[in-house]
C-alpha atoms as a PDB file:
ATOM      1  CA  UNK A   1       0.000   0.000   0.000  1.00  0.00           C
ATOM      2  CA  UNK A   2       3.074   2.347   0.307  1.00  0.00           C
ATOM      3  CA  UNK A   3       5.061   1.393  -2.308  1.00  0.00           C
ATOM      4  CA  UNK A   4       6.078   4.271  -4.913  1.00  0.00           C
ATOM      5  CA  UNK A   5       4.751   3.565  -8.175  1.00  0.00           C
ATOM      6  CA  UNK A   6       7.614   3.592 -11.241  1.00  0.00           C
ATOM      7  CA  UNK A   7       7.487   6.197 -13.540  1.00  0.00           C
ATOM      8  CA  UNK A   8       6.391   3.272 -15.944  1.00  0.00           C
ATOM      9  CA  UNK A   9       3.540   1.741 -14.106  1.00  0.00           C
ATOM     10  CA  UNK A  10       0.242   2.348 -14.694  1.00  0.00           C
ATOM     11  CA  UNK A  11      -0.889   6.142 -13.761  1.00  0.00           C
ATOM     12  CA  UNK A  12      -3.824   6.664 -12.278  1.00  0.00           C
ATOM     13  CA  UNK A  13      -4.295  10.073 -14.467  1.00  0.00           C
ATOM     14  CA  UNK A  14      -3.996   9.493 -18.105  1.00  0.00           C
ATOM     15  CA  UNK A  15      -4.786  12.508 -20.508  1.00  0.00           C
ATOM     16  CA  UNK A  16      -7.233  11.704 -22.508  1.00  0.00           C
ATOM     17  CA  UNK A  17      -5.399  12.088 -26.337  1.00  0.00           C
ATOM     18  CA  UNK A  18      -8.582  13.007 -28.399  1.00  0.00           C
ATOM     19  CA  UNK A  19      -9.812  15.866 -25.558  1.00  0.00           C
ATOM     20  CA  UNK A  20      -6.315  17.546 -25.224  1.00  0.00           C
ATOM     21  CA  UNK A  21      -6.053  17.777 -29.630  1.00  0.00           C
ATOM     22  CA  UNK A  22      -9.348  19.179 -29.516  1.00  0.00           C
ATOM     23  CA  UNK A  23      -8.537  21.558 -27.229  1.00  0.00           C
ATOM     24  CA  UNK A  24      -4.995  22.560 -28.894  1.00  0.00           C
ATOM     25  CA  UNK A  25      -6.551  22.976 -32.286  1.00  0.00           C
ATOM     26  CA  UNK A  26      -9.653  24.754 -30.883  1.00  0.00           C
ATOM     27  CA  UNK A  27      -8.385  27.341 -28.601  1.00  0.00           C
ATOM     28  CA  UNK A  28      -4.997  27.734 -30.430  1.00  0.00           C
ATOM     29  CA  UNK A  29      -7.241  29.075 -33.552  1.00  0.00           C
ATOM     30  CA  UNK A  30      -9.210  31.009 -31.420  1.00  0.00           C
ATOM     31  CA  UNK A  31      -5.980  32.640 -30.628  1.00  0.00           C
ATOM     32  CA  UNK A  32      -4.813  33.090 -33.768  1.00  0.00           C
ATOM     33  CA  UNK A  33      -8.010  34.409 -35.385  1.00  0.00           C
ATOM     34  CA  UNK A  34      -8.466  37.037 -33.053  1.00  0.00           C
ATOM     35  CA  UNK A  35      -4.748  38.152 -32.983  1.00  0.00           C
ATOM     36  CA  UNK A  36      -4.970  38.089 -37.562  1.00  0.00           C
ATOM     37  CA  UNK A  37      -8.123  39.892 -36.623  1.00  0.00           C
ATOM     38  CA  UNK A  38      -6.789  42.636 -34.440  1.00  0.00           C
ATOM     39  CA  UNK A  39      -4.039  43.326 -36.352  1.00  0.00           C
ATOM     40  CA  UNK A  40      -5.238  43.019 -39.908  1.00  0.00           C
ATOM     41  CA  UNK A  41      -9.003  43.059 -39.689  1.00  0.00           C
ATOM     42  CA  UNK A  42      -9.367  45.658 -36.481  1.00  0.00           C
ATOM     43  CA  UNK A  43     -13.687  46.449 -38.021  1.00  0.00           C
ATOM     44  CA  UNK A  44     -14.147  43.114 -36.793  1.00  0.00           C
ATOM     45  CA  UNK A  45     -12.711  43.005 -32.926  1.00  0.00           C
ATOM     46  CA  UNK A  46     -12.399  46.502 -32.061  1.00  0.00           C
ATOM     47  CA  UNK A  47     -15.839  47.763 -32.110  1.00  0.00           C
ATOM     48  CA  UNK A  48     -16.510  45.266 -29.586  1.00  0.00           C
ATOM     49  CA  UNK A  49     -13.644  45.890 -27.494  1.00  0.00           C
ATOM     50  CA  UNK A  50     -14.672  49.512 -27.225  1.00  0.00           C
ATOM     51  CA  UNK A  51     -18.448  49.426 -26.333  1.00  0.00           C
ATOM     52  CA  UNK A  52     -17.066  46.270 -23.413  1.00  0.00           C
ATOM     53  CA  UNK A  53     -14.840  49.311 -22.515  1.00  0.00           C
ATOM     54  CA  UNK A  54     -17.354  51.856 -22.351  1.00  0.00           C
ATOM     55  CA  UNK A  55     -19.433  49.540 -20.279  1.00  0.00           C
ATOM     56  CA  UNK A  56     -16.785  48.706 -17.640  1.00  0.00           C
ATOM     57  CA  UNK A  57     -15.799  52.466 -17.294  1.00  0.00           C
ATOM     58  CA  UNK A  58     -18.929  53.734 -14.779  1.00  0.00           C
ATOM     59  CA  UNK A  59     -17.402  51.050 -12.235  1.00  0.00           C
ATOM     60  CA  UNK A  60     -13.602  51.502 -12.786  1.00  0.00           C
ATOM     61  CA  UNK A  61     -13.543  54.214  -9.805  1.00  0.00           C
ATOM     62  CA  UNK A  62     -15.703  52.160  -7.273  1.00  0.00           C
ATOM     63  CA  UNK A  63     -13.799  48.557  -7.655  1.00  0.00           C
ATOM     64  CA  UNK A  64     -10.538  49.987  -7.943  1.00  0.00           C
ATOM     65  CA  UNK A  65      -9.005  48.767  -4.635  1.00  0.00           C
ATOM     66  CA  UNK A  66     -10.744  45.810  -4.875  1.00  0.00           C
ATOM     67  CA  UNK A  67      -9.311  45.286  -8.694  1.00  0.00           C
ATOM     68  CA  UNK A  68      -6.202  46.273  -7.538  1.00  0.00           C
ATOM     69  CA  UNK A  69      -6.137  43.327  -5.172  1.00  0.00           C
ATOM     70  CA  UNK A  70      -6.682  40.869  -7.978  1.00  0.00           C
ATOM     71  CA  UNK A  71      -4.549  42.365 -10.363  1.00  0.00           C
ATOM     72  CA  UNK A  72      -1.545  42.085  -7.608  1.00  0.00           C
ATOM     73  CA  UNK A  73      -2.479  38.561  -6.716  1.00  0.00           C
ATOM     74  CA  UNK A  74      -2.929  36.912 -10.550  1.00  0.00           C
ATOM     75  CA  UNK A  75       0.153  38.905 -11.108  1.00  0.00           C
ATOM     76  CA  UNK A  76       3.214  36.277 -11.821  1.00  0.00           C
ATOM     77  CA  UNK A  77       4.024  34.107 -10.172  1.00  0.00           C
ATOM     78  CA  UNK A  78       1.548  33.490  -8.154  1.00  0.00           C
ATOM     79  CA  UNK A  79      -0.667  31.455 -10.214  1.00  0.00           C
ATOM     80  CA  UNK A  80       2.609  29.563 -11.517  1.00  0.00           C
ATOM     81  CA  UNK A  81       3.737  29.196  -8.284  1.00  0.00           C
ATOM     82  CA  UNK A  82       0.309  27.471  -7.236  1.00  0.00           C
ATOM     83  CA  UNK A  83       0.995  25.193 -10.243  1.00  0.00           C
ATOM     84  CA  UNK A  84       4.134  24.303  -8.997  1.00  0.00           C
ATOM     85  CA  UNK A  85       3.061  23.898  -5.460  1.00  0.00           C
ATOM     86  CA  UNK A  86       0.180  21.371  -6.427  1.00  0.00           C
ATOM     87  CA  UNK A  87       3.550  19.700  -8.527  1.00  0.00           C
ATOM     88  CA  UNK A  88       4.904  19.167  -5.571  1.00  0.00           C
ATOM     89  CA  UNK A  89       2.244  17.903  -3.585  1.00  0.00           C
ATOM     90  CA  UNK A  90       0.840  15.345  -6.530  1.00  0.00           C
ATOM     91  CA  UNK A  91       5.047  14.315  -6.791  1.00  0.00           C
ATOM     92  CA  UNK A  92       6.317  14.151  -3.376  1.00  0.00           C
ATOM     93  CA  UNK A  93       2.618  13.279  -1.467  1.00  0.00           C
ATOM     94  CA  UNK A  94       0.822  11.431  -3.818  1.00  0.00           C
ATOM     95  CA  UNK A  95       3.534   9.926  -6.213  1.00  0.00           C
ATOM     96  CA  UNK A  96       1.282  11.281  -9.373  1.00  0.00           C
ATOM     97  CA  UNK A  97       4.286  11.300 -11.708  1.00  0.00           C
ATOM     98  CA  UNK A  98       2.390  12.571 -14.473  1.00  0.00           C
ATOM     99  CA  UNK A  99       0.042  14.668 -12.907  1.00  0.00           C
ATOM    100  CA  UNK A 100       3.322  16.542 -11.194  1.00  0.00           C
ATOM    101  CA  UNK A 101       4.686  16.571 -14.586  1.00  0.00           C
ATOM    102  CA  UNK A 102       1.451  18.716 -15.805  1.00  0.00           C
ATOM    103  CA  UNK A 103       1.080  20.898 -13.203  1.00  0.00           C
ATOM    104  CA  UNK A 104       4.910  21.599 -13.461  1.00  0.00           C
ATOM    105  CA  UNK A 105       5.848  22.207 -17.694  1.00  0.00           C
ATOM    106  CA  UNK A 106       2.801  24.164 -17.914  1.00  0.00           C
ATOM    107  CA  UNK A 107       3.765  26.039 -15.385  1.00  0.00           C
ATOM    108  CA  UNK A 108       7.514  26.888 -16.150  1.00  0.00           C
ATOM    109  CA  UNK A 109       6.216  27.478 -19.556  1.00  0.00           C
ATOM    110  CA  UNK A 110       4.272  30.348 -19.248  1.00  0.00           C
ATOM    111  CA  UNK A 111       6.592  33.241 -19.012  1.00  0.00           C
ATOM    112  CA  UNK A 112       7.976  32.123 -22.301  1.00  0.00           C
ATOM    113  CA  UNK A 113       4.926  31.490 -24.276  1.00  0.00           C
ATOM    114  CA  UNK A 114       3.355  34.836 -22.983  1.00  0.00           C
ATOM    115  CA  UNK A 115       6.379  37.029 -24.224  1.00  0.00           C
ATOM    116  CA  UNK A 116       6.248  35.065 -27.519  1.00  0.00           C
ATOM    117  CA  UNK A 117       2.873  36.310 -27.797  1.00  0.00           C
ATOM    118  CA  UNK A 118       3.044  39.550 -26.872  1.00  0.00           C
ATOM    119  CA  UNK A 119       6.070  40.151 -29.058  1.00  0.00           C
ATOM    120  CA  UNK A 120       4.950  38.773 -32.180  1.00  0.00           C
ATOM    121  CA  UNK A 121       1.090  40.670 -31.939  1.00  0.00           C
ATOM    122  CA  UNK A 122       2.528  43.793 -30.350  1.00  0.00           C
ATOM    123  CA  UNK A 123      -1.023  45.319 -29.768  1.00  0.00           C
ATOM    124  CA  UNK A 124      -1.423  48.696 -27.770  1.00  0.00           C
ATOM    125  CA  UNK A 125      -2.677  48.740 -24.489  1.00  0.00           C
ATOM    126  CA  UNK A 126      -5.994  50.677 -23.921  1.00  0.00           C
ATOM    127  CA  UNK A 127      -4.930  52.790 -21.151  1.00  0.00           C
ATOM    128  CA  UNK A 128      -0.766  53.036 -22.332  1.00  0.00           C
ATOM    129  CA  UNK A 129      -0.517  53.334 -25.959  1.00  0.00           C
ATOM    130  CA  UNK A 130       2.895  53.197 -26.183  1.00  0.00           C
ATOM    131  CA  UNK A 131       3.296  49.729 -24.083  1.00  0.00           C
ATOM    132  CA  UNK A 132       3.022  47.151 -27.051  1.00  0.00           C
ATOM    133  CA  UNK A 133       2.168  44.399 -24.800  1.00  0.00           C
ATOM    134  CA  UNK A 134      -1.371  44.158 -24.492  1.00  0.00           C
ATOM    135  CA  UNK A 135      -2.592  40.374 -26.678  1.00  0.00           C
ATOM    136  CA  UNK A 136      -2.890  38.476 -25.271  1.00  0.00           C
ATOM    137  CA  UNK A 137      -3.083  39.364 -20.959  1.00  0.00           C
ATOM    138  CA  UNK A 138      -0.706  37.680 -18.864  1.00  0.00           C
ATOM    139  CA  UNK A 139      -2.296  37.269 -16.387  1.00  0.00           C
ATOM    140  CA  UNK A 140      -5.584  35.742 -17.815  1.00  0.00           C
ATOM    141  CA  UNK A 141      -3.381  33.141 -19.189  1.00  0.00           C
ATOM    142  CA  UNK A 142      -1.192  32.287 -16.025  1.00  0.00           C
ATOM    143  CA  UNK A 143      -4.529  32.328 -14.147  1.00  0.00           C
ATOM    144  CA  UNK A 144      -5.971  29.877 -17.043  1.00  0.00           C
ATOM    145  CA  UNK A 145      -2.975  27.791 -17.307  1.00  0.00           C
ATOM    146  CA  UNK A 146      -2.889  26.901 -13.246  1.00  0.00           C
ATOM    147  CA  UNK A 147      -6.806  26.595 -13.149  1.00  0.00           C
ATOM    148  CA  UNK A 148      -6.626  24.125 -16.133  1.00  0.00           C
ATOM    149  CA  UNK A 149      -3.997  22.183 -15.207  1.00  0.00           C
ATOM    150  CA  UNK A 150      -5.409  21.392 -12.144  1.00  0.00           C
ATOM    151  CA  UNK A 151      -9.060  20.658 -13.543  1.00  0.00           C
ATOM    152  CA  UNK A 152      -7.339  17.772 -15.938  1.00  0.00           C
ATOM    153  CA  UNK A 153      -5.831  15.909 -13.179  1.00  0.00           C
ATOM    154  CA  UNK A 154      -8.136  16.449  -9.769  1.00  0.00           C
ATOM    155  CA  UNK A 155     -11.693  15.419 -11.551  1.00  0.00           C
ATOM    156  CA  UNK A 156     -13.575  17.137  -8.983  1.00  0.00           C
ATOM    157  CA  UNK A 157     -16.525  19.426  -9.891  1.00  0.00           C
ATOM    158  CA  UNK A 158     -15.106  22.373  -7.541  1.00  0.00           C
ATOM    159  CA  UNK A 159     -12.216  22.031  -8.525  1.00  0.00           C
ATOM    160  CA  UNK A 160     -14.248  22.947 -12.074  1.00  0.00           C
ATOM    161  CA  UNK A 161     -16.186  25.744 -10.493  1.00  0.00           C
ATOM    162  CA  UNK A 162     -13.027  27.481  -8.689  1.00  0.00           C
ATOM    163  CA  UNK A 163     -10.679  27.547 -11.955  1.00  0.00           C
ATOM    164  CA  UNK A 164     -13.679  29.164 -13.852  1.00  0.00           C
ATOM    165  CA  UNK A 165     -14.393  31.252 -11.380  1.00  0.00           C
ATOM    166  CA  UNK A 166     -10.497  32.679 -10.630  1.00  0.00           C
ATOM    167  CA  UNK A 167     -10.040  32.695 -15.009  1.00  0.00           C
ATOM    168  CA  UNK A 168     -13.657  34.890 -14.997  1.00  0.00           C
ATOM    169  CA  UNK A 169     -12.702  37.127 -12.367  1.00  0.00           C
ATOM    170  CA  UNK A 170      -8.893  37.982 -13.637  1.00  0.00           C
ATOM    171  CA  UNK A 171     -10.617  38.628 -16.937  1.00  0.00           C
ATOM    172  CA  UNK A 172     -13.012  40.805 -16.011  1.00  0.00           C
ATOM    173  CA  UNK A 173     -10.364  42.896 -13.331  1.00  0.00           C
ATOM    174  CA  UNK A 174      -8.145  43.139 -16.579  1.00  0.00           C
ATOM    175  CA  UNK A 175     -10.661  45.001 -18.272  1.00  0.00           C
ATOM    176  CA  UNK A 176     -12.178  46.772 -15.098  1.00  0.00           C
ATOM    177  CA  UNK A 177      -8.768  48.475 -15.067  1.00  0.00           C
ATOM    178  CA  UNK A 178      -8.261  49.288 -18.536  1.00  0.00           C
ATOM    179  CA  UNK A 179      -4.766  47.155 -18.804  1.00  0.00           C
ATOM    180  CA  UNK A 180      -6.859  45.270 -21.539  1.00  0.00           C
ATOM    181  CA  UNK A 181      -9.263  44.537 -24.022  1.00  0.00           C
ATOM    182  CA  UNK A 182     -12.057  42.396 -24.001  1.00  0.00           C
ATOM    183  CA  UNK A 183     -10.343  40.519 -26.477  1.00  0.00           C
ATOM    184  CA  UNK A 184      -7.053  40.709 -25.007  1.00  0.00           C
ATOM    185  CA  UNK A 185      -8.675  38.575 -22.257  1.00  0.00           C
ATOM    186  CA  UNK A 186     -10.371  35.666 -24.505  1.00  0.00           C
ATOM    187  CA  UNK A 187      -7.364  36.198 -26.524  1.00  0.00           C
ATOM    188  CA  UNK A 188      -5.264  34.673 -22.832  1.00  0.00           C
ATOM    189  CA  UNK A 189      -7.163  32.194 -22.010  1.00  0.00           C
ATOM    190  CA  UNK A 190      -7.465  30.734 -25.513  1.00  0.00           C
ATOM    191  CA  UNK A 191      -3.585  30.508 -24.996  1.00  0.00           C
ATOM    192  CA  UNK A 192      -3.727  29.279 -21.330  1.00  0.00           C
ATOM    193  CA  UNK A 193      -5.717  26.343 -22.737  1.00  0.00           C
ATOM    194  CA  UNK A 194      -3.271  25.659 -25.846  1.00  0.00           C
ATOM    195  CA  UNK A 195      -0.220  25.701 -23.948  1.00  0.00           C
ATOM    196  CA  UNK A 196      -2.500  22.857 -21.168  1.00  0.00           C
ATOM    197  CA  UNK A 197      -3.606  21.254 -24.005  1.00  0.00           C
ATOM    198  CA  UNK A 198       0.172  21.077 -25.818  1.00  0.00           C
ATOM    199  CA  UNK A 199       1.692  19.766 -22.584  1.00  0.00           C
ATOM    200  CA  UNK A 200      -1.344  17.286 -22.126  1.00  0.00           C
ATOM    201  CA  UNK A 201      -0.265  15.842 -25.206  1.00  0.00           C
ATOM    202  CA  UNK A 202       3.208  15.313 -24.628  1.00  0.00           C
ATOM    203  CA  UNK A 203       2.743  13.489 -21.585  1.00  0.00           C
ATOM    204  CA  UNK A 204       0.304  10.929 -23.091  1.00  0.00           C
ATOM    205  CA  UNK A 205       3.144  10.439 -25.622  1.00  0.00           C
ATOM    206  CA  UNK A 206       5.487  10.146 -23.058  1.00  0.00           C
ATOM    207  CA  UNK A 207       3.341   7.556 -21.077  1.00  0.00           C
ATOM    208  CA  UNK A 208       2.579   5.430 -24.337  1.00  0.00           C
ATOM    209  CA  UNK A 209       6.397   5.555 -24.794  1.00  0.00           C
ATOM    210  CA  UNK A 210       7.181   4.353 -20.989  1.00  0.00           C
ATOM    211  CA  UNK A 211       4.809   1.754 -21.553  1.00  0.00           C
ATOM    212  CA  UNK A 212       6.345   0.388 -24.777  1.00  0.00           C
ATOM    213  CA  UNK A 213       9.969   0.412 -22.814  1.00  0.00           C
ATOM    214  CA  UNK A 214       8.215  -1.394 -20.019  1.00  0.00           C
ATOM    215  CA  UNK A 215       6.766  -4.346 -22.316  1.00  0.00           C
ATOM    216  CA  UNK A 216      10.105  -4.690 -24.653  1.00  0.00           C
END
């Protein structure tokens, strides 16, 4: 009963290959689109983006502490850090190679993919026009990355309802403060989900591979 499983045994999380394509392909054309869109098609993203701004402004004075608060605590690394916490916890604790191994990439992987993204759409931000760094947010897609990561390997409905919730509420503090755009937000958690989704996939490769070593 306390024996550590190998790396090659059986894991009791296995990504599921079919659900993790889906949701590269999906949300990393999602990303794509809207970035193309911004940039080369802005009649089709930024009349939206400015009537979601208008709507937001009446509240921006009375919920700025309170935004403030969020923004500071979505900020990195906290919501890596979480990631790599609950990588400890599913390694060390639980001996959930895999699921460590989730939590863990995704997490060391954001800074990189985020400042990928930002460089190569170089989009003005609402309130600084000058800072070329608003698609997609950062923080949305930390917050989205830690949140999904955890709701592929604890299948627990709160665990569901908590993610959504801390991805909803970054994304709407984003735009409460006028750092973003409405669709700088979708725009980060499209990528949150990708970079999941990416990682997902490698590990199911990874097991399938183990697995083949084990047999031969």
């Amino acid at each position: 009963g306390g024996a550590v499983p190998r790396m090659n045994a059986p894991d009791p999380w296995r990504p599921r290959r079919d659900r993790a394509a889906w949701g590269l392909v999906s949300s990393l054309s999602l990303l794509v689109a809207l970035g193309i869109s911004i940039r080369e098609l802005p009649a089709l993203a930024v009349p939206l983006d400015w009537s979601i701004r208008a709507v937001a402004a009446p509240s921006r004075l009375a919920l700025a502490e309170a935004a403030g608060w969020v923004a500071s605590v979505t900020n990195w690394p906290w919501p890596e850090l979480c990631a790599l916490l609950g990588a400890v916890w599913f390694g060390v604790f639980r001996q959930r190679w895999w699921s460590a191994a989730l939590l863990a990439v995704s997490a060391v992987l954001v800074w990189n993919w985020t400042g990928v993204l930002k460089h190569t759409f170089a989009r003005p931000r609402p309130n600084e026009p000058l800072n070329l760094s608003s698609y997609p947010s950062g923080h949305v897609l930390g917050v989205t990355v830690a949140a999904v990561a955890f709701m592929w390997v604890v299948a627990k409905l709160w665990v569901w309802v908590v993610g959504c919730a801390a991805i909803a509420i970054t994304a709407a503090d984003r735009i409460i403060i006028d750092a973003h755009w409405f669709s700088d937000v979708v725009g980060g958690a499209a990528a949150g989900v990708a970079l999941v989704s990416a990682v997902a996939l490698g590990i199911s490769f990874c097991q399938r591979l183990s697995r083949r070593l084990a047999l031969s």
